[in-house]
C-alpha atoms as a PDB file:
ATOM      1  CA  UNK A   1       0.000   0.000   0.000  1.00  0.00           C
ATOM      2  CA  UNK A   2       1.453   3.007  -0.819  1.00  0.00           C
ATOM      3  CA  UNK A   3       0.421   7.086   0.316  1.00  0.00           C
ATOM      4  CA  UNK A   4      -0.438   9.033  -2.302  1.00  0.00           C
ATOM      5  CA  UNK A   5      -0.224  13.562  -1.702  1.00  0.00           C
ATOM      6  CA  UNK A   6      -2.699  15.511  -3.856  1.00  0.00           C
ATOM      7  CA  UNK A   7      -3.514  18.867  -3.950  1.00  0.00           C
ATOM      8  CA  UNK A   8      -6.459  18.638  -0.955  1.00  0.00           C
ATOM      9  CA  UNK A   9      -6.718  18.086   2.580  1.00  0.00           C
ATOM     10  CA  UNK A  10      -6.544  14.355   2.439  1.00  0.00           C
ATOM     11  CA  UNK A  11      -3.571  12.264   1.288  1.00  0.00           C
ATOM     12  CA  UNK A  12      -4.871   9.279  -1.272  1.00  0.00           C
ATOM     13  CA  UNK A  13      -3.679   5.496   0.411  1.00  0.00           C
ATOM     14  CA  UNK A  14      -3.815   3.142  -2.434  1.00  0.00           C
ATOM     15  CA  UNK A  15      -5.583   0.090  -1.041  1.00  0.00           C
ATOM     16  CA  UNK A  16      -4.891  -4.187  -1.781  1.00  0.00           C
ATOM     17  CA  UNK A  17      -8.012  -4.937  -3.900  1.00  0.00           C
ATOM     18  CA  UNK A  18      -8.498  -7.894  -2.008  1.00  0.00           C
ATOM     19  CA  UNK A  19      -9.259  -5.903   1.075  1.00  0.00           C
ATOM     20  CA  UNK A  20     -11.628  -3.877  -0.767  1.00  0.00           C
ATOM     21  CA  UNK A  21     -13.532  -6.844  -2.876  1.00  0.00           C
ATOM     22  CA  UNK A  22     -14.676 -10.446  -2.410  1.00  0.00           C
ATOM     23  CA  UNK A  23     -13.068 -13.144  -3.286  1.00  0.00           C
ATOM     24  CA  UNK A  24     -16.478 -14.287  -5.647  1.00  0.00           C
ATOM     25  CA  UNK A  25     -16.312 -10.589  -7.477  1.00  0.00           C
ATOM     26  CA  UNK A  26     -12.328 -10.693  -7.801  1.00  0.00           C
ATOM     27  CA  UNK A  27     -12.371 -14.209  -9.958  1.00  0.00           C
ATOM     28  CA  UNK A  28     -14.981 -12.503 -12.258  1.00  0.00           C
ATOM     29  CA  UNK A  29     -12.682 -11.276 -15.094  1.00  0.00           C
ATOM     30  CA  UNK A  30     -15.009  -8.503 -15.828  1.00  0.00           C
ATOM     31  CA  UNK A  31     -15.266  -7.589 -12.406  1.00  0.00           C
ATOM     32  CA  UNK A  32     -14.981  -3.409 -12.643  1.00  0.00           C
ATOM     33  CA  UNK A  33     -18.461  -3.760 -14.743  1.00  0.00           C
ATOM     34  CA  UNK A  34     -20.106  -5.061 -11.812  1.00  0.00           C
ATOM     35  CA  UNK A  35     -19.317  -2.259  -9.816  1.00  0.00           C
ATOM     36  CA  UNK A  36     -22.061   0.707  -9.015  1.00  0.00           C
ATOM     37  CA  UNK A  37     -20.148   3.687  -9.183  1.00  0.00           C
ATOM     38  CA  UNK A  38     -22.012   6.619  -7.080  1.00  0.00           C
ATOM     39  CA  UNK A  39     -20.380   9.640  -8.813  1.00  0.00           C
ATOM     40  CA  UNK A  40     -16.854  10.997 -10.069  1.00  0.00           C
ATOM     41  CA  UNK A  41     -14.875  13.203  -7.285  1.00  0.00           C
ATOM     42  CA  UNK A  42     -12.581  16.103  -7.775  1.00  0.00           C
ATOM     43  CA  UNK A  43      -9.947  13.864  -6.571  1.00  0.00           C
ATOM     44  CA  UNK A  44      -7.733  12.319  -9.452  1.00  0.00           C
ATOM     45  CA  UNK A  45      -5.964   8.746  -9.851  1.00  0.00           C
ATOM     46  CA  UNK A  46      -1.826   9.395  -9.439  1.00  0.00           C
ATOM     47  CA  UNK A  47      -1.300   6.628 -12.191  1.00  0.00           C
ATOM     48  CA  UNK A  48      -3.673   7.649 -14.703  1.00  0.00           C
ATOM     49  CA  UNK A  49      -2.369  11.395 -15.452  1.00  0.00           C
ATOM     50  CA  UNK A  50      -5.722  13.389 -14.107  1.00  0.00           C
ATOM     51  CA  UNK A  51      -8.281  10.825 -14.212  1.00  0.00           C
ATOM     52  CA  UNK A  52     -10.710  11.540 -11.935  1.00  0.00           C
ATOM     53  CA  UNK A  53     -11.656   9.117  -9.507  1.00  0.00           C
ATOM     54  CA  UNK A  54     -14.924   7.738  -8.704  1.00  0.00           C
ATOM     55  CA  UNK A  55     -16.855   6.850  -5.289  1.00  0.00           C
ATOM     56  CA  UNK A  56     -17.756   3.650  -4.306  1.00  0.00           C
ATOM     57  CA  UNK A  57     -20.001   2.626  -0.997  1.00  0.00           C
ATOM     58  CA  UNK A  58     -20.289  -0.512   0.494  1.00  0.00           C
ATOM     59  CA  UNK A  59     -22.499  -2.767  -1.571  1.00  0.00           C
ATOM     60  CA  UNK A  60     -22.820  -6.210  -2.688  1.00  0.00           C
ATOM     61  CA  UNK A  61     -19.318  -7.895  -3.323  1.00  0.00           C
ATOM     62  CA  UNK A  62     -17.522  -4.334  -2.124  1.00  0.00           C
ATOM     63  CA  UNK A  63     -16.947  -4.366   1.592  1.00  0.00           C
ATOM     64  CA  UNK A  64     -16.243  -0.577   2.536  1.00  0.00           C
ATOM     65  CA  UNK A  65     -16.515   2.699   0.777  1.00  0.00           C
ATOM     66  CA  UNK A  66     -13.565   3.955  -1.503  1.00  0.00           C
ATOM     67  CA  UNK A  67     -12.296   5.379  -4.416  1.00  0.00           C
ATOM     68  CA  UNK A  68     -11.622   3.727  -7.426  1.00  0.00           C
ATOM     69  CA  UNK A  69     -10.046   4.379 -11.040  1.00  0.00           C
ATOM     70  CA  UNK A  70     -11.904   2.800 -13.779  1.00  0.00           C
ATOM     71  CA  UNK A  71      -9.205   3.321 -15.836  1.00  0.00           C
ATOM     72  CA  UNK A  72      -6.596   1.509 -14.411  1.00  0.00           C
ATOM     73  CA  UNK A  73      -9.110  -0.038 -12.027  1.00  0.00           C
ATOM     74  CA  UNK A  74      -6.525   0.697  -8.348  1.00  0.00           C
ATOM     75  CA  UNK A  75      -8.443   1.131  -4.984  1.00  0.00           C
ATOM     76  CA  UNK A  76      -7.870   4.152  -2.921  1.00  0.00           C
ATOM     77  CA  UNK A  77      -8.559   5.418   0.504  1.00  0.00           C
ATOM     78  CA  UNK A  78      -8.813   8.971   1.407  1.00  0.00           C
ATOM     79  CA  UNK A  79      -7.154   9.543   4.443  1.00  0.00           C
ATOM     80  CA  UNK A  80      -7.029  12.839   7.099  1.00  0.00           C
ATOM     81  CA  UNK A  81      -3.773  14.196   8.039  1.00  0.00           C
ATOM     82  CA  UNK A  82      -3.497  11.880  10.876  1.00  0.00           C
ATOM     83  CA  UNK A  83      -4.588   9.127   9.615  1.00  0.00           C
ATOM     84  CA  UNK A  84      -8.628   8.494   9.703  1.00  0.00           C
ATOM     85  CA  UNK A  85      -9.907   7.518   6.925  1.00  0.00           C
ATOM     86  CA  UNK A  86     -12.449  10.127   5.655  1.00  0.00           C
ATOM     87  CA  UNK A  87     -14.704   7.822   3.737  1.00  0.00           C
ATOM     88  CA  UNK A  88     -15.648   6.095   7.023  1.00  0.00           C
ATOM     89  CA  UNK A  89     -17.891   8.497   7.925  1.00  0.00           C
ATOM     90  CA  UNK A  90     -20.094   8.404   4.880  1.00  0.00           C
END
């Protein structure tokens, strides 16, 4: 996992996809399509030169919210300066 600075308050923590999504989604190769997306953020993937990233809550096969690239389809975490994870409180 590695922490990722952009140009907000939070710092971007790229997450394992397995800790994000189960095992039964994950050996679906088309696995990304399954995947309800609940709107694009300001914030922007650091692999994919500016594309921005999109929100994902908990749901079926997705065990917390996050933000992920459907581009390059990496998991991220948006994390506080100290820490805390700001998509746990949504």
């Amino acid at each position: 996992m590695k922490k990722r600075q952009q140009e907000t308050d939070f710092s971007l923590l790229e997450l394992d996809p397995a800790s994000v999504v189960d095992d039964t989604l994950l050996s679906d190769p088309n696995w990304a399509y399954d995947i309800v997306m609940s709107g694009e953020l300001r914030e922007t993937c650091p692999e994919c030169a500016g594309h921005r990233l999109q929100l994902v809550a908990q749901q079926k096969g997705v065990t917390r919210t996050c933000l992920f690239c459907d581009q390059c389809n990496r998991w991220f975490d948006a994390c506080h300066a100290d820490g805390r994870s700001a998509l746990a409180q949504i």
